[in-house]
N, C-alpha and C. Protein backbone atom coordinates (compact mmCIF):
# COMPACT_ATOMS: atom_id res chain seq x y z
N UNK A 1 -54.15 135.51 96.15
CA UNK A 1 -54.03 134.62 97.29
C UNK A 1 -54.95 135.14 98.40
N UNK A 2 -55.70 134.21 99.12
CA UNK A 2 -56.43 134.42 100.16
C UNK A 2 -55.95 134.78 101.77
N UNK A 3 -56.87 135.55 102.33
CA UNK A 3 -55.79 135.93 103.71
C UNK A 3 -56.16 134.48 104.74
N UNK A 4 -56.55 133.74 104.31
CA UNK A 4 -56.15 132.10 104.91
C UNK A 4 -55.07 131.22 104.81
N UNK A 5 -54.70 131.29 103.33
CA UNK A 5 -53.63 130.91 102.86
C UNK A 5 -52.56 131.47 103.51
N UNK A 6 -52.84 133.21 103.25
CA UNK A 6 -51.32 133.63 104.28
C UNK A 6 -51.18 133.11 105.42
N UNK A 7 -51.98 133.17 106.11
CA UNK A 7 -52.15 133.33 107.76
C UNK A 7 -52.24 131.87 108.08
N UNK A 8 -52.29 130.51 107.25
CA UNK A 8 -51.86 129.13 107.40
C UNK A 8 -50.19 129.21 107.15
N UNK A 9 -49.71 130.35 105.81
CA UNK A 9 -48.73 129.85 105.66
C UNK A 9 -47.78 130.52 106.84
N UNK A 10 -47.93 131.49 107.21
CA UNK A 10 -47.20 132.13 108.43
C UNK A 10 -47.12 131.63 109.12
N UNK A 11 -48.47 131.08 110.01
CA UNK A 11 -48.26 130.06 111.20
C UNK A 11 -47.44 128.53 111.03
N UNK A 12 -47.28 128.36 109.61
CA UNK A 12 -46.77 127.20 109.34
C UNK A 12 -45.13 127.66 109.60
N UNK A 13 -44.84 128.77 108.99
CA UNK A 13 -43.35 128.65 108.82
C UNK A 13 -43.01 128.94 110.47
N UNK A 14 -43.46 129.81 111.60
CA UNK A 14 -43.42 129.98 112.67
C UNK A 14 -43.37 128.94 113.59
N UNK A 15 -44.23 128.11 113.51
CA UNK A 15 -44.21 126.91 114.09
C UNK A 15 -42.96 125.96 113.70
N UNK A 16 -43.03 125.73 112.69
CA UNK A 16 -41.59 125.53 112.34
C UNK A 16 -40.59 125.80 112.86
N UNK A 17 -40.35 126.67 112.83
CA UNK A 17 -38.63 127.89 113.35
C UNK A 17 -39.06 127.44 114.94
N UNK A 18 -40.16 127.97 115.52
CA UNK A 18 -40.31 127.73 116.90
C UNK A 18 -39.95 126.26 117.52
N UNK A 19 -40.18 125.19 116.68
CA UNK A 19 -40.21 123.68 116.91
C UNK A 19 -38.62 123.26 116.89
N UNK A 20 -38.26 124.32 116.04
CA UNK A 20 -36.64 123.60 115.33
C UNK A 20 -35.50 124.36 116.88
N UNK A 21 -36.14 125.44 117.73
CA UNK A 21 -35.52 126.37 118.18
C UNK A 21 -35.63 125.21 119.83
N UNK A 22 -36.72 124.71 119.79
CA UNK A 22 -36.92 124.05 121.26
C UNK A 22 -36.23 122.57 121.00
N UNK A 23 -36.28 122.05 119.63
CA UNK A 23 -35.45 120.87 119.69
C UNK A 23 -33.82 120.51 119.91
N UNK A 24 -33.78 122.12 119.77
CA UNK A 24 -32.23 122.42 119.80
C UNK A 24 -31.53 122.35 121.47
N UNK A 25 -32.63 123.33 121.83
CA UNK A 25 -32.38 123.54 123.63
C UNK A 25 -32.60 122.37 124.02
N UNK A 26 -33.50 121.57 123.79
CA UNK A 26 -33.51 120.18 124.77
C UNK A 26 -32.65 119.14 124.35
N UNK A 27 -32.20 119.23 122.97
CA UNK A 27 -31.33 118.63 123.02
C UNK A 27 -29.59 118.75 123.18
N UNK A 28 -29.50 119.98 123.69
CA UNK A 28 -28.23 120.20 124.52
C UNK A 28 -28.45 120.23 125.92
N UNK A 29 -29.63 120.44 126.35
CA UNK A 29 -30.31 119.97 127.80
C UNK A 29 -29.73 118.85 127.83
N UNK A 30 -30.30 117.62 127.24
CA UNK A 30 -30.72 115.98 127.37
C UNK A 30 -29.08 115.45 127.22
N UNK A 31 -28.19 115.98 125.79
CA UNK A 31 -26.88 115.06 125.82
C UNK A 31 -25.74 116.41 125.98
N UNK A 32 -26.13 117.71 126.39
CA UNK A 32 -24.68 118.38 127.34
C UNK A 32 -23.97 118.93 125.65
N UNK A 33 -24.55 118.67 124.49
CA UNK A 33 -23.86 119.92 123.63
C UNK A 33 -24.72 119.68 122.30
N UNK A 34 -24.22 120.33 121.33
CA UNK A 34 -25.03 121.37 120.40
C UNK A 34 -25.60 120.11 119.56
N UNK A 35 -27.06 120.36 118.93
CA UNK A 35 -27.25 119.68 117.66
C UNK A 35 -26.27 118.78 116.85
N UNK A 36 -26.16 118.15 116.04
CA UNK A 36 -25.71 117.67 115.12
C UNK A 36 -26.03 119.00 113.70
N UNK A 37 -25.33 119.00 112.73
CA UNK A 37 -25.34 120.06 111.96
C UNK A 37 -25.21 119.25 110.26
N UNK A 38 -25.04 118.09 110.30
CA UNK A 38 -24.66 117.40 109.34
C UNK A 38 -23.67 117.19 108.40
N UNK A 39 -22.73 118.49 109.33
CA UNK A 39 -21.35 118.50 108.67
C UNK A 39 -19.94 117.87 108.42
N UNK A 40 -19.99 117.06 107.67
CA UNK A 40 -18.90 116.15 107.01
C UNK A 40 -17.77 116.08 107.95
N UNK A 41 -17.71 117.90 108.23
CA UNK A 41 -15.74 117.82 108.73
C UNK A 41 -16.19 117.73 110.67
N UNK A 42 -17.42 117.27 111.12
CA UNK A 42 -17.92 117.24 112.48
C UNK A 42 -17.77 115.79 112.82
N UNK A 43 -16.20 115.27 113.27
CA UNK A 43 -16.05 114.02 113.66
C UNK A 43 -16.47 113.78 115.07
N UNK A 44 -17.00 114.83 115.75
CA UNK A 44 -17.37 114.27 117.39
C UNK A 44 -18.93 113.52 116.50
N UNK A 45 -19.72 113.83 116.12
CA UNK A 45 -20.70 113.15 115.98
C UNK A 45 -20.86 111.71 115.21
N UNK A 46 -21.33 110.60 115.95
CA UNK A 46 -21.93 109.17 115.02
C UNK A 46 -23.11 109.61 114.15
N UNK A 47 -22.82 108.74 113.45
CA UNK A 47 -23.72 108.63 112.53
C UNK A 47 -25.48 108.14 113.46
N UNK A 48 -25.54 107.50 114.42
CA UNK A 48 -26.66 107.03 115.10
C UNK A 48 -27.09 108.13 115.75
N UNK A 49 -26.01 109.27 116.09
CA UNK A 49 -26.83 110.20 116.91
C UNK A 49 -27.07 111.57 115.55
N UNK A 50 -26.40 111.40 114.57
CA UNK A 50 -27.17 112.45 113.87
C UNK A 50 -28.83 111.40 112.96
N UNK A 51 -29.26 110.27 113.03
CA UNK A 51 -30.17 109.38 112.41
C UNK A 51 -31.19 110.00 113.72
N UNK A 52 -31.08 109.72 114.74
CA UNK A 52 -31.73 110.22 115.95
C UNK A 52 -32.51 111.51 115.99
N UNK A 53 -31.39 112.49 115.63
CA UNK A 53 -31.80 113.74 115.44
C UNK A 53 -32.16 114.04 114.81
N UNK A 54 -32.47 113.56 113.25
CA UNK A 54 -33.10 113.79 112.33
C UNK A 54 -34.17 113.45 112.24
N UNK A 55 -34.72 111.95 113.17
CA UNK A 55 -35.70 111.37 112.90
C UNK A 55 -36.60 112.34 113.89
N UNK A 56 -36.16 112.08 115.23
CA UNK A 56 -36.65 113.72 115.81
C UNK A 56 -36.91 115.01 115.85
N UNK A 57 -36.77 115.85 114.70
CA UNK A 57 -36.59 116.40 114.85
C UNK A 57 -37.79 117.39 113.70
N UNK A 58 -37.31 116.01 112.73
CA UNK A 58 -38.45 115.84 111.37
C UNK A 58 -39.53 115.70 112.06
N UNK A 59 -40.10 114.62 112.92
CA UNK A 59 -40.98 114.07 113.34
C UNK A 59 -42.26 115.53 114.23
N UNK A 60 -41.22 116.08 114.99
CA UNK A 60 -41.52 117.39 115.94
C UNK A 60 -41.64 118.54 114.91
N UNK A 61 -41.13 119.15 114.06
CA UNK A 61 -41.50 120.10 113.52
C UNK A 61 -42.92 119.82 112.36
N UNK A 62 -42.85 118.67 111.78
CA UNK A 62 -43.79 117.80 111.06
C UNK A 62 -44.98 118.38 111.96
N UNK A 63 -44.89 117.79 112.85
CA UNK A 63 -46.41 117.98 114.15
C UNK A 63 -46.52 118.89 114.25
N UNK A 64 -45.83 120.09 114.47
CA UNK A 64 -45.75 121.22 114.96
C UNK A 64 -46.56 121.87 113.87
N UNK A 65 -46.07 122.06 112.81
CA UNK A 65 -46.33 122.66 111.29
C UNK A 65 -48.08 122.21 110.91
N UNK A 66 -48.36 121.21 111.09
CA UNK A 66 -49.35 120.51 110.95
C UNK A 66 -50.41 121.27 111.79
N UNK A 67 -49.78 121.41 113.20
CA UNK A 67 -51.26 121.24 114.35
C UNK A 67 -51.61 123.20 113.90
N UNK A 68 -49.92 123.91 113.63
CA UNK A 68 -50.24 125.27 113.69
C UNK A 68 -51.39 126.20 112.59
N UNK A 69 -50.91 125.38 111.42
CA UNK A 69 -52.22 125.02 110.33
C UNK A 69 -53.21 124.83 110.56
N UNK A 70 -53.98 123.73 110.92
CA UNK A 70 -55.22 123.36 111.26
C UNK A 70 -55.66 124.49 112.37
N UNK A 71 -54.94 124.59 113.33
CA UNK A 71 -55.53 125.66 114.21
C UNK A 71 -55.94 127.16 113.72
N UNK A 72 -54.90 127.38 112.85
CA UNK A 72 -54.98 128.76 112.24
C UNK A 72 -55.96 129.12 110.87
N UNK A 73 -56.65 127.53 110.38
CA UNK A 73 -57.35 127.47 109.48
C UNK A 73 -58.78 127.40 109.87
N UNK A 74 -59.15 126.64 111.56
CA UNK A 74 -60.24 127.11 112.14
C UNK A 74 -60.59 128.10 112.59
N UNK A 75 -59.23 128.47 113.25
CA UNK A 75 -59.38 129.85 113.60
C UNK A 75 -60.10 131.18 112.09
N UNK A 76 -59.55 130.54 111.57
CA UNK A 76 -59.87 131.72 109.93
C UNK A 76 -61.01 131.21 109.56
N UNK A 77 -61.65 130.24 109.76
CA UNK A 77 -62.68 129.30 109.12
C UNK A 77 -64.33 130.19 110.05
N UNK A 78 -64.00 130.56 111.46
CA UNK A 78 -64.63 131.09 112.38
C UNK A 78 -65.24 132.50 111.89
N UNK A 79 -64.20 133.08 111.34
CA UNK A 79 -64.61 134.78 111.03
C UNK A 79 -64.10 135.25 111.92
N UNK A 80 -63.39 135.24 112.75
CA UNK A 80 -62.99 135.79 113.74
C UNK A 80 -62.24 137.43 113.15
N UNK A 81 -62.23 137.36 111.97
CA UNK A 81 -61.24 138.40 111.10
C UNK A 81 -61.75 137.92 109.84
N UNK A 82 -61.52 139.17 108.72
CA UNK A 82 -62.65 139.35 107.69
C UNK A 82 -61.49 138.50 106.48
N UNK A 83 -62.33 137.89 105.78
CA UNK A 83 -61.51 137.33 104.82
C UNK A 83 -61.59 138.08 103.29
N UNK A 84 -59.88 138.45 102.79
CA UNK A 84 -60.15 139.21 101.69
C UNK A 84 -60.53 138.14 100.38
């Protein structure tokens, strides 16, 4: 495996975790308590506000994962650091 590959896949999973960590805070910011968790025995939550959060949430880490890749693949694409 190439040290591009790593260093796309790192920034991918990072961006990730980082995306999933800020969707969390703003969204106890925005509606005053925790995520949705998708858990069966979690009757405070509708079904519309866990569809919401999912579609959001997918949508934001999707982007996130995406842009951290491309950046980290120009960045490697540059030489900026020696490729094994």
């Amino acid at each position: 495996m190439n040290a591009q590959k790593i260093v796309t896949t790192i920034a991918a999973i990072a961006a990730g975790f980082a995306a999933n960590k800020l969707i969390s805070l703003v969204w106890k910011g925005v509606t005053g308590h925790e995520p949705p968790t998708g858990d069966p025995d979690d009757g405070e939550i509708s079904l519309g506000e866990l569809v919401v959060f999912a579609a959001v949430s997918g949508a934001v880490v999707a982007f996130a994962r995406t842009f951290a890749t491309r950046t980290a693949g120009k960045w490697m694409s540059r030489g900026d650091i020696e490729k094994a």
